[in-house]
PDB file of N, CA and C in Angstrom:
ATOM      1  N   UNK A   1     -43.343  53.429  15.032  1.00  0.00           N
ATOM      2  CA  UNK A   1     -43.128  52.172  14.338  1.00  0.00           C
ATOM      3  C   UNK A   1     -41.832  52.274  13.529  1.00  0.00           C
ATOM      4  N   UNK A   2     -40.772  51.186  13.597  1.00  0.00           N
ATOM      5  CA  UNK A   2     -39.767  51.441  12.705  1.00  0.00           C
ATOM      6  C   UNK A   2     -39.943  50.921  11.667  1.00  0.00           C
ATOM      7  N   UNK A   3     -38.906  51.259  10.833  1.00  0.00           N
ATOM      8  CA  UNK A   3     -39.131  51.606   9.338  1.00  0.00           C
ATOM      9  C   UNK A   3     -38.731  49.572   8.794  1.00  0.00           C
ATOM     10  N   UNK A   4     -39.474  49.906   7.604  1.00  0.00           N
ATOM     11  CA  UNK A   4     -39.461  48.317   7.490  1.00  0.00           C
ATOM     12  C   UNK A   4     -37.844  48.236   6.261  1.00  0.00           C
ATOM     13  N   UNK A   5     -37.444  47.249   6.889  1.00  0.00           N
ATOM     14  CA  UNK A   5     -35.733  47.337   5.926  1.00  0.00           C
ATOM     15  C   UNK A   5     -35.879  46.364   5.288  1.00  0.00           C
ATOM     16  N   UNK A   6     -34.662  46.114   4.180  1.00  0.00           N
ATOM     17  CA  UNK A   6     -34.131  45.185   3.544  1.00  0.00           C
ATOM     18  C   UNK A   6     -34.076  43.936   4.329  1.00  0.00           C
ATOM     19  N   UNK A   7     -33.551  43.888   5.788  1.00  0.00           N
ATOM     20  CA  UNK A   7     -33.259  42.875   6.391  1.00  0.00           C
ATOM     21  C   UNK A   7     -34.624  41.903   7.225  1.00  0.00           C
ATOM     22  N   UNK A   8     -35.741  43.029   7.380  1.00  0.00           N
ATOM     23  CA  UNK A   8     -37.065  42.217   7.443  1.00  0.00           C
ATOM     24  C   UNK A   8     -37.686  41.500   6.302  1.00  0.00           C
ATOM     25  N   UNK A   9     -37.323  42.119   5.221  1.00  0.00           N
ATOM     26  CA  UNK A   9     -37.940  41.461   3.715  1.00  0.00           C
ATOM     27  C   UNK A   9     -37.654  40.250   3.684  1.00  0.00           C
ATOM     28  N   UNK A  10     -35.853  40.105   3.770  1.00  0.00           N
ATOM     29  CA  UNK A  10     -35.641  38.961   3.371  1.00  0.00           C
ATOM     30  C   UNK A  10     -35.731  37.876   4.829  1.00  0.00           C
ATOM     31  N   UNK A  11     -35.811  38.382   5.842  1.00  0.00           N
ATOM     32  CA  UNK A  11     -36.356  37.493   7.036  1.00  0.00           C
ATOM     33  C   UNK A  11     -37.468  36.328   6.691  1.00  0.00           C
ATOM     34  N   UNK A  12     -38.505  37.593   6.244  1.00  0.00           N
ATOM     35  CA  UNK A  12     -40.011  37.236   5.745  1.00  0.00           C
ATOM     36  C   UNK A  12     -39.709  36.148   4.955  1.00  0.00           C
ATOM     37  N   UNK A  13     -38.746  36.375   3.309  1.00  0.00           N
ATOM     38  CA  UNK A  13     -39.035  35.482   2.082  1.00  0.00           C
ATOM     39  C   UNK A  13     -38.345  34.527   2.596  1.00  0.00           C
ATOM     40  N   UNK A  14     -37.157  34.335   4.019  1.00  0.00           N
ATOM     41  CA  UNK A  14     -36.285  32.955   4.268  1.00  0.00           C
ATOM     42  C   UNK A  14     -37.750  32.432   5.262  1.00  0.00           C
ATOM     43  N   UNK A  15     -38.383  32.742   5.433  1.00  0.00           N
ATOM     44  CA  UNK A  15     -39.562  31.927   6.525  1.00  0.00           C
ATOM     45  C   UNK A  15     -40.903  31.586   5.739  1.00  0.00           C
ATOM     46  N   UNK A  16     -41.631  32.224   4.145  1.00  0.00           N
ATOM     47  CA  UNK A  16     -41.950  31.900   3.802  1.00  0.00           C
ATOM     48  C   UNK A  16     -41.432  30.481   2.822  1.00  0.00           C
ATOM     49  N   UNK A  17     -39.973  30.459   2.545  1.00  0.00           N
ATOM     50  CA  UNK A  17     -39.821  29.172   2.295  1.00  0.00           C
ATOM     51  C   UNK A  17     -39.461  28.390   3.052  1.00  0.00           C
ATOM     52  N   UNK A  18     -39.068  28.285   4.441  1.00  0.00           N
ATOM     53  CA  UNK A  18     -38.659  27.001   5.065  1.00  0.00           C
ATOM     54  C   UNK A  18     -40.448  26.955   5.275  1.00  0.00           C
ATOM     55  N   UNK A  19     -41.380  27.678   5.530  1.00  0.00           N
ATOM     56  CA  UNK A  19     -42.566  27.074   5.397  1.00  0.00           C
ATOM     57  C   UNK A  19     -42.991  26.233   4.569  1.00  0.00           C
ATOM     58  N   UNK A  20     -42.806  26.447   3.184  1.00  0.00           N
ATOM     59  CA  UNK A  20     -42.857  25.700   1.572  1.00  0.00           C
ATOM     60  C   UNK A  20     -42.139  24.573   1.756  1.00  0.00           C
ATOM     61  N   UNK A  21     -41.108  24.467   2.323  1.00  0.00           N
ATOM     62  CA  UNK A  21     -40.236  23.130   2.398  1.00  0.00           C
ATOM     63  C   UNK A  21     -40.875  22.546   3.345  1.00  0.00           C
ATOM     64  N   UNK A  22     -41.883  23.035   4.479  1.00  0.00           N
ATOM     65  CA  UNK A  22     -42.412  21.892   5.120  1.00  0.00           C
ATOM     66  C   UNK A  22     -44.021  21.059   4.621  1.00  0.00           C
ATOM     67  N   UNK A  23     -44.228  21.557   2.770  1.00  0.00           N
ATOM     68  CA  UNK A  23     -45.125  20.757   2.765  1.00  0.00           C
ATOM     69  C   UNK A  23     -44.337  19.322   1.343  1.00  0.00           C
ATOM     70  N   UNK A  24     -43.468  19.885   1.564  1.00  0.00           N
ATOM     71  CA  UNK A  24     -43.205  18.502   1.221  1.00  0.00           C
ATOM     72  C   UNK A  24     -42.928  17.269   2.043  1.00  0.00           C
ATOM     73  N   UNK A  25     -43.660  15.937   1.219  1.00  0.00           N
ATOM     74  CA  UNK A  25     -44.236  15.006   1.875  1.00  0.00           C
ATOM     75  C   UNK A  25     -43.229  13.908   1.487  1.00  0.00           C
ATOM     76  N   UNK A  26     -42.454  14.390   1.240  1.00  0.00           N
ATOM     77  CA  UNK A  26     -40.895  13.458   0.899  1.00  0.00           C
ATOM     78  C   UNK A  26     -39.671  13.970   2.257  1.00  0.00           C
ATOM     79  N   UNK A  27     -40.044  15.051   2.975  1.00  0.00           N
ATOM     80  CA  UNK A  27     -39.338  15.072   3.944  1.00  0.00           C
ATOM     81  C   UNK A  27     -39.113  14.192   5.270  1.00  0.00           C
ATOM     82  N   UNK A  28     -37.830  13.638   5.661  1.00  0.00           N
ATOM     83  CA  UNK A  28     -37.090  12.768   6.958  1.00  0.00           C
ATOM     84  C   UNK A  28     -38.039  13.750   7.740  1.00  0.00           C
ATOM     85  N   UNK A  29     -37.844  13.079   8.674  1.00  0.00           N
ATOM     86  CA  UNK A  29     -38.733  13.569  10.239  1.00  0.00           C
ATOM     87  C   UNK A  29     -37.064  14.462  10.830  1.00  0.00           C
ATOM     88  N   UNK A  30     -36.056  13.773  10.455  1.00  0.00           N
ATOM     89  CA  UNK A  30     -35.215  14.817  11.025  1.00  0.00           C
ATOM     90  C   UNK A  30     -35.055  15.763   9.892  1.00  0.00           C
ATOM     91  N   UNK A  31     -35.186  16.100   9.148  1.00  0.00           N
ATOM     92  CA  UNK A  31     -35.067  16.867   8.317  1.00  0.00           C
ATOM     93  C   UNK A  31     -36.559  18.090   8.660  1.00  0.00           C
ATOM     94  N   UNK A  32     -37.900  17.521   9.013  1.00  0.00           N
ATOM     95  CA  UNK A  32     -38.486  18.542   9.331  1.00  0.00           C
ATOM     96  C   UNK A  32     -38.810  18.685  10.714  1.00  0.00           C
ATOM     97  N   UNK A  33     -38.086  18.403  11.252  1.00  0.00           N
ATOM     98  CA  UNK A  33     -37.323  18.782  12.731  1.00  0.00           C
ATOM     99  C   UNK A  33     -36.735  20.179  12.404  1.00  0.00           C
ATOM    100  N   UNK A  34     -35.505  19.741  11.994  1.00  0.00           N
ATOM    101  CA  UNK A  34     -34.460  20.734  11.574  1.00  0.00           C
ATOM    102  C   UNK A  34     -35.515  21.929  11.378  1.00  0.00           C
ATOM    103  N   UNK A  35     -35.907  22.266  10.291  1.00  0.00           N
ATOM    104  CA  UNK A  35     -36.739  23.331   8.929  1.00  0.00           C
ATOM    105  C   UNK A  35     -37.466  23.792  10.498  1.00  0.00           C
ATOM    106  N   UNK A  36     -38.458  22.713  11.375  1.00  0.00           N
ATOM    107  CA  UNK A  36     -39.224  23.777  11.908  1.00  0.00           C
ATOM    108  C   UNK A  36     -38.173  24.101  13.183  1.00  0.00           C
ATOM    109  N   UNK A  37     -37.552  23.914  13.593  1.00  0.00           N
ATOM    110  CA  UNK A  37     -36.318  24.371  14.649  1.00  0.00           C
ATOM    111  C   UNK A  37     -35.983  26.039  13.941  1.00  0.00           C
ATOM    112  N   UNK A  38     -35.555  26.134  12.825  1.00  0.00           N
ATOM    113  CA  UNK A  38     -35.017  26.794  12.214  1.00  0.00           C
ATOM    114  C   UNK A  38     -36.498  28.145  11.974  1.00  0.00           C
ATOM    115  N   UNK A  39     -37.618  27.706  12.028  1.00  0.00           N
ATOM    116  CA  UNK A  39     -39.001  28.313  11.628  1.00  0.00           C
ATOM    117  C   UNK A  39     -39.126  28.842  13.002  1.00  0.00           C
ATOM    118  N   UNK A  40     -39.024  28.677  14.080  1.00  0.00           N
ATOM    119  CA  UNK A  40     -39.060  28.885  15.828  1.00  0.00           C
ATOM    120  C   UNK A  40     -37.801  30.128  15.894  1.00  0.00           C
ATOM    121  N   UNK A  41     -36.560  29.659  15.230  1.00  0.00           N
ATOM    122  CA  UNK A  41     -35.488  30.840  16.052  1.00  0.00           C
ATOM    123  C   UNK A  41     -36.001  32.149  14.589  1.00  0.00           C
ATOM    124  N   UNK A  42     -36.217  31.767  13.671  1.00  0.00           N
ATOM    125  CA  UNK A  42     -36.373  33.128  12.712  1.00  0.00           C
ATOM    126  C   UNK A  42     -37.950  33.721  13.391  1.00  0.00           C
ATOM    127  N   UNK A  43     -38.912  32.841  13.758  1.00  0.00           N
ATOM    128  CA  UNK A  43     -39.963  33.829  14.312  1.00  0.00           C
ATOM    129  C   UNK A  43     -39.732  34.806  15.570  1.00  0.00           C
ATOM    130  N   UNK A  44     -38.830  33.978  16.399  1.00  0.00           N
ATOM    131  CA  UNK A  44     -38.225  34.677  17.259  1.00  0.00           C
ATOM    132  C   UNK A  44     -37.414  35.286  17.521  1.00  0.00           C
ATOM    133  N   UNK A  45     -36.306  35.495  16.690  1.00  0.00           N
ATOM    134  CA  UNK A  45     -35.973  36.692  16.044  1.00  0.00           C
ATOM    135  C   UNK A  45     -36.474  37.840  15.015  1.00  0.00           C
ATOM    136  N   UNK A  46     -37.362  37.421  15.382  1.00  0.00           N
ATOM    137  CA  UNK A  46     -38.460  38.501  14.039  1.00  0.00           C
ATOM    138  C   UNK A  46     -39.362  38.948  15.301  1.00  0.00           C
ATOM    139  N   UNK A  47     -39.438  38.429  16.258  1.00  0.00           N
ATOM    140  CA  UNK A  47     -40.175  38.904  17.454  1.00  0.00           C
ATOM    141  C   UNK A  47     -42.241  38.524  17.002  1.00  0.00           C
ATOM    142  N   UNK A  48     -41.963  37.314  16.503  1.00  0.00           N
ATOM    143  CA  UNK A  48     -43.639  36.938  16.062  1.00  0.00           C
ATOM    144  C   UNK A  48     -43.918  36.138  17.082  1.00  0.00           C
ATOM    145  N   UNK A  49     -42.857  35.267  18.314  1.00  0.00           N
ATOM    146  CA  UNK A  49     -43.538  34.620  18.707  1.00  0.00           C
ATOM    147  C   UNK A  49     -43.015  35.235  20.349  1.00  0.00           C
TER     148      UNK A  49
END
């Protein structure tokens, strides 16, 4: 198993908040387009999906 880095941490804390930004209920539909577009390439570059 490799070693967990600096650069997974902050992977994690940029995907736990574009998660947080998608419960706001003041968000454009393109705007949470965007956030979950952006939630798809960081999981998949994190290799979660």
């Amino acid at each position: 198993m490799p070693a967990y880095t600096c650069a997974d941490y902050r992977a994690e804390m940029i995907l736990a908040g574009l998660m947080k930004q998608l419960q706001n209920k003041d968000l454009s539909e393109v705007r949470r387009n965007e956030i979950m577009n952006d939630i798809k390439k960081l999981k998949e570059k994190m290799g979660l999906d």
